[in-house]
C-alpha atoms as a PDB file:
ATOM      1  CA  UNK A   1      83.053 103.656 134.335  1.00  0.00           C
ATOM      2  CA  UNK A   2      81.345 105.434 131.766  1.00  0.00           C
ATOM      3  CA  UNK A   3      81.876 109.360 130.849  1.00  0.00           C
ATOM      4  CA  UNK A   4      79.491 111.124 132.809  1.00  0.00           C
ATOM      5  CA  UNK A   5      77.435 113.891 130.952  1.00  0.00           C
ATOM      6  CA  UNK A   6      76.730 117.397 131.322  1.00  0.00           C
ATOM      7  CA  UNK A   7      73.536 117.979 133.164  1.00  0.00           C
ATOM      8  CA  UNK A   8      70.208 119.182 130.627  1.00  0.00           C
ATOM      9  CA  UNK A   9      69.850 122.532 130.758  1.00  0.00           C
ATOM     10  CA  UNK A  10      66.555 121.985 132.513  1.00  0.00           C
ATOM     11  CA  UNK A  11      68.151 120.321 135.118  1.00  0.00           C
ATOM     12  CA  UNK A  12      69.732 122.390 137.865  1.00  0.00           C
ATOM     13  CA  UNK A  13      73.599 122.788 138.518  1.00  0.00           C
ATOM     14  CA  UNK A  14      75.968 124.733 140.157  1.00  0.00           C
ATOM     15  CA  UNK A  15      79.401 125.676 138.221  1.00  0.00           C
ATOM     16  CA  UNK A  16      82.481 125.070 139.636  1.00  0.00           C
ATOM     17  CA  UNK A  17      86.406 125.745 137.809  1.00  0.00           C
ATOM     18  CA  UNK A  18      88.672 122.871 137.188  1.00  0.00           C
ATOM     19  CA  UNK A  19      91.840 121.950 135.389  1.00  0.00           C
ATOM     20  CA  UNK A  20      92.970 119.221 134.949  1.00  0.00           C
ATOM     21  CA  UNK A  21      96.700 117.608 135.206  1.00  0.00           C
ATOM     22  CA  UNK A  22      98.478 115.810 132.754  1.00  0.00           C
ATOM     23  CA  UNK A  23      98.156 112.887 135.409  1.00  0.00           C
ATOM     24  CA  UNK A  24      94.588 113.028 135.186  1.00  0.00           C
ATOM     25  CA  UNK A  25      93.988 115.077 138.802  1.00  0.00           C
ATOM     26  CA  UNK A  26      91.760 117.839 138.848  1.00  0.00           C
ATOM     27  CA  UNK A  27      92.124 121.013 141.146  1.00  0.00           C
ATOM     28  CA  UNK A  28      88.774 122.452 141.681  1.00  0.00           C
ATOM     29  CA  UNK A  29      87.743 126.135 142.294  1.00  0.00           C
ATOM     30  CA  UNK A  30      84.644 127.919 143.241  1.00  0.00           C
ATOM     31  CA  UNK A  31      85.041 130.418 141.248  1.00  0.00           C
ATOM     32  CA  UNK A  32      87.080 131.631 138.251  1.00  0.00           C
ATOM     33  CA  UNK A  33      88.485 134.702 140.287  1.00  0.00           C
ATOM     34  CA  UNK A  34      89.505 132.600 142.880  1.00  0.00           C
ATOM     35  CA  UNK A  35      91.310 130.511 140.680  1.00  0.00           C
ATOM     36  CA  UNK A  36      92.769 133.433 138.865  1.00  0.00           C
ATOM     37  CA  UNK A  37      94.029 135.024 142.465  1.00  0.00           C
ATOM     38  CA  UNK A  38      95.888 131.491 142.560  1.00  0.00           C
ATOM     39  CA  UNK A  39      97.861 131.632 139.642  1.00  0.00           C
ATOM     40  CA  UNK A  40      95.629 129.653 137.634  1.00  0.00           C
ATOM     41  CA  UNK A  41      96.800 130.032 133.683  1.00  0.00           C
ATOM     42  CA  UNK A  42      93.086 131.033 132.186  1.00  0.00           C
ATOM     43  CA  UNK A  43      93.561 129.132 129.510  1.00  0.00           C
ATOM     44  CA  UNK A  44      93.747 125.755 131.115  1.00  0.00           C
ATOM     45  CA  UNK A  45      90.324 126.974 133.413  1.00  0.00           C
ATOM     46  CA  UNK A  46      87.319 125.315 132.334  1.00  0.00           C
ATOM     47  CA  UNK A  47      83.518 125.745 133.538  1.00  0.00           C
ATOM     48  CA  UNK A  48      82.133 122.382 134.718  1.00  0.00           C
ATOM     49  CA  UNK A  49      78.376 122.519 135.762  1.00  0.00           C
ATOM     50  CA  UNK A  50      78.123 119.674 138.283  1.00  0.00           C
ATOM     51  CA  UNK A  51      74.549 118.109 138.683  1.00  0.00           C
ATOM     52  CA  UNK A  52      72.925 119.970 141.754  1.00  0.00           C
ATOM     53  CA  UNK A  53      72.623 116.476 143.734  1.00  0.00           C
ATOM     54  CA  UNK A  54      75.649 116.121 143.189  1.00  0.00           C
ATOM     55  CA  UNK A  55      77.096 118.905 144.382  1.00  0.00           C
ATOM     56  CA  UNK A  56      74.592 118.872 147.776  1.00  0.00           C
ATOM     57  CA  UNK A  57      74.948 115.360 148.496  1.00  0.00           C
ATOM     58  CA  UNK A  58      78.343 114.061 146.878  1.00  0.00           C
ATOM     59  CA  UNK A  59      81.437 113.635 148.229  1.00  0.00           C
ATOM     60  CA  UNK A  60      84.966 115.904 147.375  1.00  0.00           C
ATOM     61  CA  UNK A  61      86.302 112.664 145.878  1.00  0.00           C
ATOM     62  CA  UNK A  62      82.880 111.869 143.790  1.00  0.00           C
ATOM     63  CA  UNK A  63      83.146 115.734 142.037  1.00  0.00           C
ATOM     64  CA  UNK A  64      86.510 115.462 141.466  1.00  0.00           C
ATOM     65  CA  UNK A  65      85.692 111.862 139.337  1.00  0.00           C
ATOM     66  CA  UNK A  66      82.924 112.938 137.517  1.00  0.00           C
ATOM     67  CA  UNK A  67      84.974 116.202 136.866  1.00  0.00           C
ATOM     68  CA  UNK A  68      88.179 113.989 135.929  1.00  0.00           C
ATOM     69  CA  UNK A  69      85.753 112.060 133.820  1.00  0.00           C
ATOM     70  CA  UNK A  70      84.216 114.775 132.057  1.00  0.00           C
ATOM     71  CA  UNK A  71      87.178 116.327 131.178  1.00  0.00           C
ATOM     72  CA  UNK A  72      89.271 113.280 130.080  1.00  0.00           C
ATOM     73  CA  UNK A  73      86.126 113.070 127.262  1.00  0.00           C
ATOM     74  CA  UNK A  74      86.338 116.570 126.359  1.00  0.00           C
ATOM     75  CA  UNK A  75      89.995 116.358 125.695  1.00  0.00           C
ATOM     76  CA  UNK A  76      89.827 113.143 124.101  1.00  0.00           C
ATOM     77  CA  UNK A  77      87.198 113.390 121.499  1.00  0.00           C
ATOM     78  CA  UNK A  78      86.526 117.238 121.829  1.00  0.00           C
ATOM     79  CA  UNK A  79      82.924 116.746 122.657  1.00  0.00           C
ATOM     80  CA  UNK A  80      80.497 116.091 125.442  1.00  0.00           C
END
């Protein structure tokens, strides 16, 4: 499966809070103070804007691949 992408800034999206696990699983928040309130280490909290249809119409398990994805290329070749 390819790396998804970040979606154009003309394109609408909705940010959610993930980290991701040495394992490659992602816990996802809705918001960095709720992620904070859970004992979330702020430096391991990243901003992931998830395409709008995505986010209306996907599944938990799709966001949490193309999240996984996404940040499995950002760690690997420190780039989008």
């Amino acid at each position: 499966m390819a790396p998804p992408n970040q979606p154009k800034a003309e394109e609408p999206s909705t940010p959610l809070y993930a980290v991701r696990f040495p394992d490659g699983s992602v816990s996802l928040y809705v918001d960095e103070a709720y992620a904070l309130e859970k004992g979330v280490d702020p430096s391991r909290l990243r901003r992931i804007e998830i395409p709008r249809r995505l986010y209306t119409s996907g599944t938990v398990q799709e966001i949490r691949e193309y999240v996984a994805a996404l940040l499995e290329t950002i760690e690997t070749s420190g780039t989008v």
